[in-house]
Protein backbone atom coordinates (compact mmCIF):
# COMPACT_ATOMS: atom_id res chain seq x y z
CA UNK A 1 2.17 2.94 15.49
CA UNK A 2 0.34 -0.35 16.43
CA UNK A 3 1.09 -3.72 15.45
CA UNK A 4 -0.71 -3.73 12.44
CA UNK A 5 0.59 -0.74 11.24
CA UNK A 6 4.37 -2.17 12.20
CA UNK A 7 3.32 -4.54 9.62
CA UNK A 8 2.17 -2.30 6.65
CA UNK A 9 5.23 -0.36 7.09
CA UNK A 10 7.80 -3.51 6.91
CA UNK A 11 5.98 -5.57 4.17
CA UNK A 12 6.13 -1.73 2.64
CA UNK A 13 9.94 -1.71 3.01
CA UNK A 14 9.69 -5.91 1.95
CA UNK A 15 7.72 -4.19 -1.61
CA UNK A 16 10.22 -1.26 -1.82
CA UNK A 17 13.88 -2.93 -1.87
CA UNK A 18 12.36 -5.74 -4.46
CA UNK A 19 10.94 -3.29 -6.86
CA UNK A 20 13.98 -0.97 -6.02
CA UNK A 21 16.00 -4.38 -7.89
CA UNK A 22 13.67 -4.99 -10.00
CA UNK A 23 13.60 -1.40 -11.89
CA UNK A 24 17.43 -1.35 -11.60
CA UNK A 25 17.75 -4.47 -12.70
CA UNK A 26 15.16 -4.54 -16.04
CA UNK A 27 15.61 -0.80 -17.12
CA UNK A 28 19.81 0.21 -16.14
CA UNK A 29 21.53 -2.96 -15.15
CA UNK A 30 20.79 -5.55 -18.06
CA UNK A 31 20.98 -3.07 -20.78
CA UNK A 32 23.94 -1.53 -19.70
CA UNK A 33 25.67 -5.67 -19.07
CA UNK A 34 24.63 -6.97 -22.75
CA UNK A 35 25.74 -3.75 -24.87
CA UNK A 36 28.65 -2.50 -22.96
CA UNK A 37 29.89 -5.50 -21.35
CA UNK A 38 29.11 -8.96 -23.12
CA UNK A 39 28.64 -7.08 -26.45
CA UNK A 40 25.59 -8.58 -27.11
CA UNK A 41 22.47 -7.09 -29.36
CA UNK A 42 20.35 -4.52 -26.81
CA UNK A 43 17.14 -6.23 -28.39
CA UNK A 44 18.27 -9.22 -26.15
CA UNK A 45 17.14 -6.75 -23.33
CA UNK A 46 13.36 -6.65 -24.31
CA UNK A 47 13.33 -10.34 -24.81
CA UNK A 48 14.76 -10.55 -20.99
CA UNK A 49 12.65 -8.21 -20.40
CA UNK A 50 9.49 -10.14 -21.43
CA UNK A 51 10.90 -13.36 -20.15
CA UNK A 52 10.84 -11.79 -16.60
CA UNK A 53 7.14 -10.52 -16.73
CA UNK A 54 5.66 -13.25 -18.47
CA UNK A 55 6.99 -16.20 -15.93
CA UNK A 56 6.41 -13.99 -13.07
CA UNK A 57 2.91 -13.65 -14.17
CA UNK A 58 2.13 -17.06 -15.04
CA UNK A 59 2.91 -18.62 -11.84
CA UNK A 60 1.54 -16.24 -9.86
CA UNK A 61 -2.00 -18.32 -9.60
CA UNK A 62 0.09 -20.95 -7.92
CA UNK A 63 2.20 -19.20 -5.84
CA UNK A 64 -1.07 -17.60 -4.53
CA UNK A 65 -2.47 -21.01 -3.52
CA UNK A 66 0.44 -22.11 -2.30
CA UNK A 67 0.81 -18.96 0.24
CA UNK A 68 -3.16 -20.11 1.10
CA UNK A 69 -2.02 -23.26 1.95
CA UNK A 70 0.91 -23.47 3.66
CA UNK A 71 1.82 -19.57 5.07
CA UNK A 72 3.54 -17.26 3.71
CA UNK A 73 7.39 -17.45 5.54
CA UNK A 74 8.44 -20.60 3.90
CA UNK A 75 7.29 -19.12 0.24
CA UNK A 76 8.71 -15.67 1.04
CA UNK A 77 12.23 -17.53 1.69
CA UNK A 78 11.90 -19.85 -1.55
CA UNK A 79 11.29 -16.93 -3.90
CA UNK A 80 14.67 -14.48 -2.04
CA UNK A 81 16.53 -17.89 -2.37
CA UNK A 82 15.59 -18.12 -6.26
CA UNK A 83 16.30 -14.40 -6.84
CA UNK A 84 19.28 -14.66 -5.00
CA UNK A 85 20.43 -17.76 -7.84
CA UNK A 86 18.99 -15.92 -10.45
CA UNK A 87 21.19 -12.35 -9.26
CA UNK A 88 24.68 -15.09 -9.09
CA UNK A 89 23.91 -16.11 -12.82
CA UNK A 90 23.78 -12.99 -13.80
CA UNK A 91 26.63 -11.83 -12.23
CA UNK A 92 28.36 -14.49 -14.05
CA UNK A 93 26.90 -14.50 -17.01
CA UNK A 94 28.41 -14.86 -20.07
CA UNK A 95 25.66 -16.46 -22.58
CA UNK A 96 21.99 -15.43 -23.50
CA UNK A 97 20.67 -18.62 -21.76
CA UNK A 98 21.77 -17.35 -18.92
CA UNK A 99 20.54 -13.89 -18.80
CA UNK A 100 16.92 -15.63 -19.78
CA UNK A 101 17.06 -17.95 -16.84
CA UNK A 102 18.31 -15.43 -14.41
CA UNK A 103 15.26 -13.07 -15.57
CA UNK A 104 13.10 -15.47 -14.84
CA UNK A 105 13.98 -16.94 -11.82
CA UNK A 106 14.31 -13.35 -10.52
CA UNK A 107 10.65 -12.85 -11.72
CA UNK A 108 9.39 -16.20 -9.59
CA UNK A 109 11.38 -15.31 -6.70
CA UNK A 110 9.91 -11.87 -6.19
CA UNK A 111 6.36 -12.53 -7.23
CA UNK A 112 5.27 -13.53 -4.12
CA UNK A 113 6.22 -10.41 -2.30
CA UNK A 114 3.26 -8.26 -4.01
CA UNK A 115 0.61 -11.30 -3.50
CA UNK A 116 1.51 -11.11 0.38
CA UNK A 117 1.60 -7.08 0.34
CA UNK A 118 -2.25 -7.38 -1.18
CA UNK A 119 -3.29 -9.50 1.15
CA UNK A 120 -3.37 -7.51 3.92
CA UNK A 121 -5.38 -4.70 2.12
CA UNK A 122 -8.88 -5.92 4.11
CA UNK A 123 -10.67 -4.24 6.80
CA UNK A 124 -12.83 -1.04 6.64
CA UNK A 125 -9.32 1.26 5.39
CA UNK A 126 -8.68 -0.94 2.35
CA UNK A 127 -8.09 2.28 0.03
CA UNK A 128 -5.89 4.02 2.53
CA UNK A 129 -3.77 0.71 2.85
CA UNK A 130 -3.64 0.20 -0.36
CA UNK A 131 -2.62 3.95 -1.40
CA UNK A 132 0.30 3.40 1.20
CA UNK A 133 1.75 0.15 -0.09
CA UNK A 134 1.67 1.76 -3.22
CA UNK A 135 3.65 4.81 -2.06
CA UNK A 136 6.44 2.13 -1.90
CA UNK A 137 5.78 0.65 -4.86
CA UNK A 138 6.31 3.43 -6.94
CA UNK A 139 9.25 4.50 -5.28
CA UNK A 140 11.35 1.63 -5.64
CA UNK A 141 10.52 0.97 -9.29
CA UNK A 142 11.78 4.55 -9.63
CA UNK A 143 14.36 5.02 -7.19
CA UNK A 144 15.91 1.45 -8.49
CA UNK A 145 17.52 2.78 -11.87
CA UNK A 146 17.84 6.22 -11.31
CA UNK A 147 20.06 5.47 -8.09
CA UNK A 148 21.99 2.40 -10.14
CA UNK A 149 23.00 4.89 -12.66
CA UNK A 150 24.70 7.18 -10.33
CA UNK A 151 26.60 4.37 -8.43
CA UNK A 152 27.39 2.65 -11.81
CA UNK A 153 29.68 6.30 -12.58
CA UNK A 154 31.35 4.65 -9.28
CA UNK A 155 32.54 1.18 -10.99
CA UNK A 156 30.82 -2.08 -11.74
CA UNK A 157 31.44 -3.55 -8.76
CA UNK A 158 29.91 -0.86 -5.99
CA UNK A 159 26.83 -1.23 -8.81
CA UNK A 160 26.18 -5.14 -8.71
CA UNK A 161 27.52 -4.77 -4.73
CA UNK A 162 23.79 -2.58 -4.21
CA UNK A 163 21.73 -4.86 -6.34
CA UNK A 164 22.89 -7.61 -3.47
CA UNK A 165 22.10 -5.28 -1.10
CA UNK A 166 18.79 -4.22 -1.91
CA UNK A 167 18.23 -7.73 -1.97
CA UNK A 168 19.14 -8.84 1.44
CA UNK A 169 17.76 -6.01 2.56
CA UNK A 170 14.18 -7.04 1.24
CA UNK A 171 14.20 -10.67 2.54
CA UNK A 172 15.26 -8.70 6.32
CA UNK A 173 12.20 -6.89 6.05
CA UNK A 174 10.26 -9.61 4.76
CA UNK A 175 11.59 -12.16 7.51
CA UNK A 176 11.20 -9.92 10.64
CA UNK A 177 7.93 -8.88 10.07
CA UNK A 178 4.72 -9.15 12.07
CA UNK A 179 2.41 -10.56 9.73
CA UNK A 180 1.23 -13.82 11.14
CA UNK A 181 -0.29 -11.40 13.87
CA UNK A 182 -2.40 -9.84 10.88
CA UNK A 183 -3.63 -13.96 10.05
CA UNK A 184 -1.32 -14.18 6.93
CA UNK A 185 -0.71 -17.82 7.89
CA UNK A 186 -2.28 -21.40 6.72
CA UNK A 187 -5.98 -21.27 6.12
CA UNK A 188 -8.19 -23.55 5.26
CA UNK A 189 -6.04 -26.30 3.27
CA UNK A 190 -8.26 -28.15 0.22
CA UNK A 191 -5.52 -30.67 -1.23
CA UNK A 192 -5.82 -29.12 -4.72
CA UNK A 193 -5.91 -25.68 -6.24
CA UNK A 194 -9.67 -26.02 -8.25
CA UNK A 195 -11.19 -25.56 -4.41
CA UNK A 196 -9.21 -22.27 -4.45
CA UNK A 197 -9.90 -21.15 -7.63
CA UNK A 198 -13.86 -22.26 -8.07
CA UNK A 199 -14.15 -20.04 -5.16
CA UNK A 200 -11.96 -16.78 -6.62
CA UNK A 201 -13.99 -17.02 -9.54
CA UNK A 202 -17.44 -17.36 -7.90
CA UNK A 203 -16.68 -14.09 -6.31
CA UNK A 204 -15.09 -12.53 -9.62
CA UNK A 205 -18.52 -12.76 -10.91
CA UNK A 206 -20.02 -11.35 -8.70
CA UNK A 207 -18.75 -7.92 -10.34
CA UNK A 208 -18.92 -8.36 -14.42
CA UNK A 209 -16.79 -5.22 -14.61
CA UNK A 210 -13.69 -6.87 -12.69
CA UNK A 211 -12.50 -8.51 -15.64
CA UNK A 212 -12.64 -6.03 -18.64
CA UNK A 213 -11.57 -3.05 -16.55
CA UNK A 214 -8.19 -5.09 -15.54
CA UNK A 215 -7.54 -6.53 -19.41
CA UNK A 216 -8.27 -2.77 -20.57
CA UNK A 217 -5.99 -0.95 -18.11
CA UNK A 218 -3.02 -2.75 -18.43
CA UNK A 219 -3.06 -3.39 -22.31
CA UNK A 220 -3.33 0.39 -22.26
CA UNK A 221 -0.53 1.04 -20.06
CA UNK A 222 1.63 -1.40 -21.89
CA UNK A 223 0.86 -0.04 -25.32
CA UNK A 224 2.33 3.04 -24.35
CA UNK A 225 5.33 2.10 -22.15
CA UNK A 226 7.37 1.01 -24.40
CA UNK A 227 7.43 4.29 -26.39
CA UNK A 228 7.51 7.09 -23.75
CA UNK A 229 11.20 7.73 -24.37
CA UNK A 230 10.99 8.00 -28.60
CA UNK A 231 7.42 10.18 -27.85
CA UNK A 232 9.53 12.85 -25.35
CA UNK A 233 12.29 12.49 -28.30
CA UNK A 234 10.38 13.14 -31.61
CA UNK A 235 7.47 14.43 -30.66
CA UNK A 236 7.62 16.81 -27.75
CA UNK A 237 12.04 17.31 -28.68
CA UNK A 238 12.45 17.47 -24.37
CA UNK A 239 15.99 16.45 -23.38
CA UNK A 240 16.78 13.51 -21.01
CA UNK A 241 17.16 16.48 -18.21
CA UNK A 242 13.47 17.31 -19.18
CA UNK A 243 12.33 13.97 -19.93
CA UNK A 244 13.93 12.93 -16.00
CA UNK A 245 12.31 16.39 -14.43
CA UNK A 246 8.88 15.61 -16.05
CA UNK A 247 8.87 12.18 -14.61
CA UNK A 248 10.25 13.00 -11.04
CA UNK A 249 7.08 15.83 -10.82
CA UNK A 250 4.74 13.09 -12.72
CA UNK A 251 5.56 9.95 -9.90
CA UNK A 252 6.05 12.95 -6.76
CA UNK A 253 2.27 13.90 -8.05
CA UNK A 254 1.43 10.62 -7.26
CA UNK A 255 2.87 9.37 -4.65
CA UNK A 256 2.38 12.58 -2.30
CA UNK A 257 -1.61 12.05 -3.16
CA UNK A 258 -1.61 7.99 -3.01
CA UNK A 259 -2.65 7.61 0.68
CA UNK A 260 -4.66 11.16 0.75
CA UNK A 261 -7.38 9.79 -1.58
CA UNK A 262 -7.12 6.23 -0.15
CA UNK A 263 -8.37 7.78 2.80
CA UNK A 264 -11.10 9.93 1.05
CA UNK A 265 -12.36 6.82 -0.96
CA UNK A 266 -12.75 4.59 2.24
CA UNK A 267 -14.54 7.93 3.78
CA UNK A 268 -17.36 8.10 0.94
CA UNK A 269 -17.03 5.23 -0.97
CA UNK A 270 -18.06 6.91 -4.04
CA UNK A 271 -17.47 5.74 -7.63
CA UNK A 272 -16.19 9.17 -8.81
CA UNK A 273 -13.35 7.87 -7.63
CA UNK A 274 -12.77 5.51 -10.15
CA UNK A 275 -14.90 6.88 -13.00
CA UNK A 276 -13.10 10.65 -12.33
CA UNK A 277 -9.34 8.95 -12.05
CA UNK A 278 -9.59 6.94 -15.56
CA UNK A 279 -11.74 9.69 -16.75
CA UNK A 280 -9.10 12.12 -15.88
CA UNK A 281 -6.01 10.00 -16.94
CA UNK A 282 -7.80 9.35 -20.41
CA UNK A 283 -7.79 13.03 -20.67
CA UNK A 284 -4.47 14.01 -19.96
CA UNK A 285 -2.71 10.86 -22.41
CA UNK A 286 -5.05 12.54 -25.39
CA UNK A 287 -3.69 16.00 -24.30
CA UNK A 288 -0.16 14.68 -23.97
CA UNK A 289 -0.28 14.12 -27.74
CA UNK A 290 -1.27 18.21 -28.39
CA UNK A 291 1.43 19.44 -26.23
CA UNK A 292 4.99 20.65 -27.50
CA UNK A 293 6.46 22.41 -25.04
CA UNK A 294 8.22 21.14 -21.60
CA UNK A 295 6.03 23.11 -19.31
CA UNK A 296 2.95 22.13 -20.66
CA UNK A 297 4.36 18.56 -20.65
CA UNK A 298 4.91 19.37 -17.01
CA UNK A 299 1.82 20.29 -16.12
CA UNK A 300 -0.23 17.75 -17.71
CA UNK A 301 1.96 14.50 -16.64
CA UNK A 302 1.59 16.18 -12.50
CA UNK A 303 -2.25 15.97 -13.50
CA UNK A 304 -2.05 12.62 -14.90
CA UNK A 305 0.03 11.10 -11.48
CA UNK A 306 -2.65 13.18 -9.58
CA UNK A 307 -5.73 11.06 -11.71
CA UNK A 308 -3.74 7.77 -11.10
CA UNK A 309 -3.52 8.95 -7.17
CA UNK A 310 -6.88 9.36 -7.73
CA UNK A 311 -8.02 5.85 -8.82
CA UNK A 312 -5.38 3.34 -7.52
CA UNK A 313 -6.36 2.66 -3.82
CA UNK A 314 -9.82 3.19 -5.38
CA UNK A 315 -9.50 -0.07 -7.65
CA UNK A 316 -7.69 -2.00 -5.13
CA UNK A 317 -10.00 -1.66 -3.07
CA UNK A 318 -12.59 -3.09 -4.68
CA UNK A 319 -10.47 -5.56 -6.23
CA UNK A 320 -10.18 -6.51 -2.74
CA UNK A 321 -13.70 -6.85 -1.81
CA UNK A 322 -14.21 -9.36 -4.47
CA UNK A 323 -11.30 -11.88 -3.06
CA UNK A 324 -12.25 -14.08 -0.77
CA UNK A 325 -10.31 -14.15 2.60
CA UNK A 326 -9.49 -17.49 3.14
CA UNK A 327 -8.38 -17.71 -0.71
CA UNK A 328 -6.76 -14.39 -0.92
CA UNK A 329 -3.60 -15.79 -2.38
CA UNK A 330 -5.05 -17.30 -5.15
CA UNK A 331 -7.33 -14.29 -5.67
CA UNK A 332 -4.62 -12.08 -5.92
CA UNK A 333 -2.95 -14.55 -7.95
CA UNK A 334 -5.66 -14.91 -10.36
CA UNK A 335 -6.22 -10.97 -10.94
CA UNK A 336 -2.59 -10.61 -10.82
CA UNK A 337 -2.24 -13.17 -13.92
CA UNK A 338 -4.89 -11.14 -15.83
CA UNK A 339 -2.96 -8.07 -15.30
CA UNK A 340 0.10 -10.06 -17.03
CA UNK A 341 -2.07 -10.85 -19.56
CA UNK A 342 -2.24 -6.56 -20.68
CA UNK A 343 1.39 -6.09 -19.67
CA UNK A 344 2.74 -8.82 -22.55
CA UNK A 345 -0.25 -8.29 -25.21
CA UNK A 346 -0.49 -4.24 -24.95
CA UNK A 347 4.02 -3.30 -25.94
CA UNK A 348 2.48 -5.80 -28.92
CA UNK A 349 -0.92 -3.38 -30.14
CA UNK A 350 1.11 -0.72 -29.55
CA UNK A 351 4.21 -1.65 -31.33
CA UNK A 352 1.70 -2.61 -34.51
CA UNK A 353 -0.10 0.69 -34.24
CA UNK A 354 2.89 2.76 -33.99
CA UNK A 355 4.11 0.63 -37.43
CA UNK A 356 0.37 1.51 -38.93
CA UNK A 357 -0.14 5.13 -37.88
CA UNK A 358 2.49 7.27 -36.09
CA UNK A 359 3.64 7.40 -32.65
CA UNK A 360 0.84 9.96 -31.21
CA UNK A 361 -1.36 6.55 -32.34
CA UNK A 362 -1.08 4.28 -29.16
CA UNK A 363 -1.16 7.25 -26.43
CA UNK A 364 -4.72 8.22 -28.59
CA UNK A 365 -5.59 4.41 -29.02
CA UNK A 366 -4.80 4.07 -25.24
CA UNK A 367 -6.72 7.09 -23.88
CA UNK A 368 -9.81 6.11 -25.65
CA UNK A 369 -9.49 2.72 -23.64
CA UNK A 370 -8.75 4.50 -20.30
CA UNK A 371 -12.15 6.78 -20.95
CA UNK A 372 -13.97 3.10 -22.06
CA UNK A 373 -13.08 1.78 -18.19
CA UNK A 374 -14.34 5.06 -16.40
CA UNK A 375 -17.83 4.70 -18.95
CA UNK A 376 -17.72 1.15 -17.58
CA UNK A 377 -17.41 2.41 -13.93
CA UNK A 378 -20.54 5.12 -14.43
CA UNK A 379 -23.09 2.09 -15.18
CA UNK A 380 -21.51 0.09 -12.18
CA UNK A 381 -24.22 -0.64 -9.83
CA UNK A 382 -23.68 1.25 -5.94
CA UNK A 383 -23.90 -2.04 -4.12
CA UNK A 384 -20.51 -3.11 -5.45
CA UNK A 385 -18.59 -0.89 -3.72
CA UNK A 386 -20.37 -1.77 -0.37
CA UNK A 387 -18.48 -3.63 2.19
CA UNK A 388 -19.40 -7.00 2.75
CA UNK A 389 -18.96 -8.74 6.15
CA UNK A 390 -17.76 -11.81 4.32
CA UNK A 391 -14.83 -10.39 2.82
CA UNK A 392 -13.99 -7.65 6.66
């Protein structure tokens, strides 16, 4: 494998052991320390919970510029050393304060870990690059709690002992990397952040679909996160076993097609891409909601990880093409903000719409907004997707 490839793989490892702690730590360890041992309400988690995405989102803009402006080691360090603080006070913790402030110093510590892994998606392979960081992605945020709930049968300590671990092991893979030979290093330095940002948005606009298609996706996502477990429950009566087995075929779907159609979408370039993967996904959510049985569950979750296969490098790639090089950083930063924006507004729609209707009514309210991006993607003009020699 060649250098740059070295690099993809350990900033993939870097992305892997953080979300690995992050998905153990949000969805098995904090639930699991304020019921069964501080006693504590569990509705404290989804406050936590929140906490965690919504500072890790808001200072994403600035830890993008400051990546653009100074390199990315000395940032990548800062963030491990305020996870690492924000892991001791939970360890310790004994007070709601304190699980608030560890969740969020936890969420600035590891945001700049996906801002560096999307800045190396450039080049003529974007989608393929993309599709493989994501391979680790998703199978750290899934590996994370499923793993910490076997070692936690083990005893508290060998649980909180791999948290650590899957810490230190991400700032390793982060610190011995190759990436200044891939140009991840100081670029041009203006002495504030507008510089950075007039520029972002001058290429945002450049695409009037950017926007919309990010604030849609991830409002729709979030609308119906939050009630997956009560839908499998009371609606489609499938067991934890099931509701586990559904989810391992659902993210294997994925992940074994991720870099597969990253490499077809930087082969053709074609908008099908993303107009058949939300087209597809909107689909299967409405179909999800006129299923009752476990293998028809089954079958339409593998085609709804193969759809989000489909469309993932797709989008990130041409996210990508509309970030400026020198102020990738704050591009990602920007986009990645927006994103936060659907992750903390969409639990809220859907909570309020499963209150109003039922709980088939966010998975229908969200399909209908999945099918509204790929109608958006259909009228996109051809030239967008072009490369452009600016943003190589």
């Amino acid at each position: 494998m060649h250098k740059s490839g070295d690099s993809l793989f350990s900033i993939g490892l870097m992305l892997l052991f953080t979300e690995f702690l992050r998905g153990a730590y949000l969805i098995a360890f904090l639930p699991n320390l304020v019921e069964e041992r501080l006693g504590i309400s569990i509705s404290l988690v989804g406050v936590a919970v929140s906490v965690h995405y919504l500072v890790d989102s808001l200072c994403k803009i600035y830890i993008g510029y400051m990546i653009d402006r100074y390199g990315y080691r000395a940032i990548l360090h800062g963030g491990f050393l305020l996870a690492a603080v924000g892991m001791f006070l939970i360890i310790l913790a004994k007070s709601e304060m304190q699980i608030f402030l560890s969740s969020a110093l936890l969420g600035i510590g590891l945001s700049p870990v996906w801002l560096i892994c999307m800045k190396q998606v450039k080049g003529e392979n974007r989608a393929k690059q993309a599709g493989f960081i994501y391979v680790f992605w998703m199978a750290g945020l899934g590996l994370g709690p499923m793993l910490f709930n076997l070692v936690l049968d083990l005893g508290w300590n060998y649980s909180v002992l791999m948290l650590i671990l899957a810490l230190v092991l991400g700032w390793l893979s982060g610190a011995f990397n190759q990436l200044h030979k891939r140009g991840v290093g100081k670029g041009a330095s203006p002495q504030s952040l507008v510089p950075y940002l007039k520029q972002v948005t001058a290429y945002i606009r450049m695409n009037p679909f950017i926007l919309p298609a990010i604030i849609l996706q991830t409002t729709g996502a979030g609308m119906v996160a939050p009630f997956l477990n009560v839908f499998a429950a009371n609606r489609l009566s499938l067991t934890h076993t099931e509701l586990s087995i559904i989810m391992v075929f659902g993210g294997a779907s994925a992940i074994l097609l991720l870099v597969p159609m990253g490499k077809w979408f930087d082969a053709s370039g074609s908008r099908w891409f993303l107009i058949g993967g939300f087209g597809l996904f909107a689909i299967s959510l409405f179909a999800l909601t006129g299923v009752y049985s476990f293998y028809m569950s089954l079958i339409v979750v593998i085609v709804m990880g193969a759809s989000y296969a489909m469309l993932l490098p797709a989008w990130n790639a041409l996210m990508s093409r509309h970030v400026p090089m020198d102020a990738s950083g704050t591009g990602w930063g920007l986009l990645s903000t927006i994103e936060g924006f659907g992750v903390v507004v969409g639990p809220l729609i859907g909570s309020f719409l499963y209150v109003s209707g039922n709980i088939e009514t966010p998975f229908l309210v969200s399909a209908v907004m999945f099918g509204m991006i790929s109608i958006m993607y259909f009228f996109m003009p051809s030239k967008i997707f072009s490369y452009t020699s600016q943003n190589a």
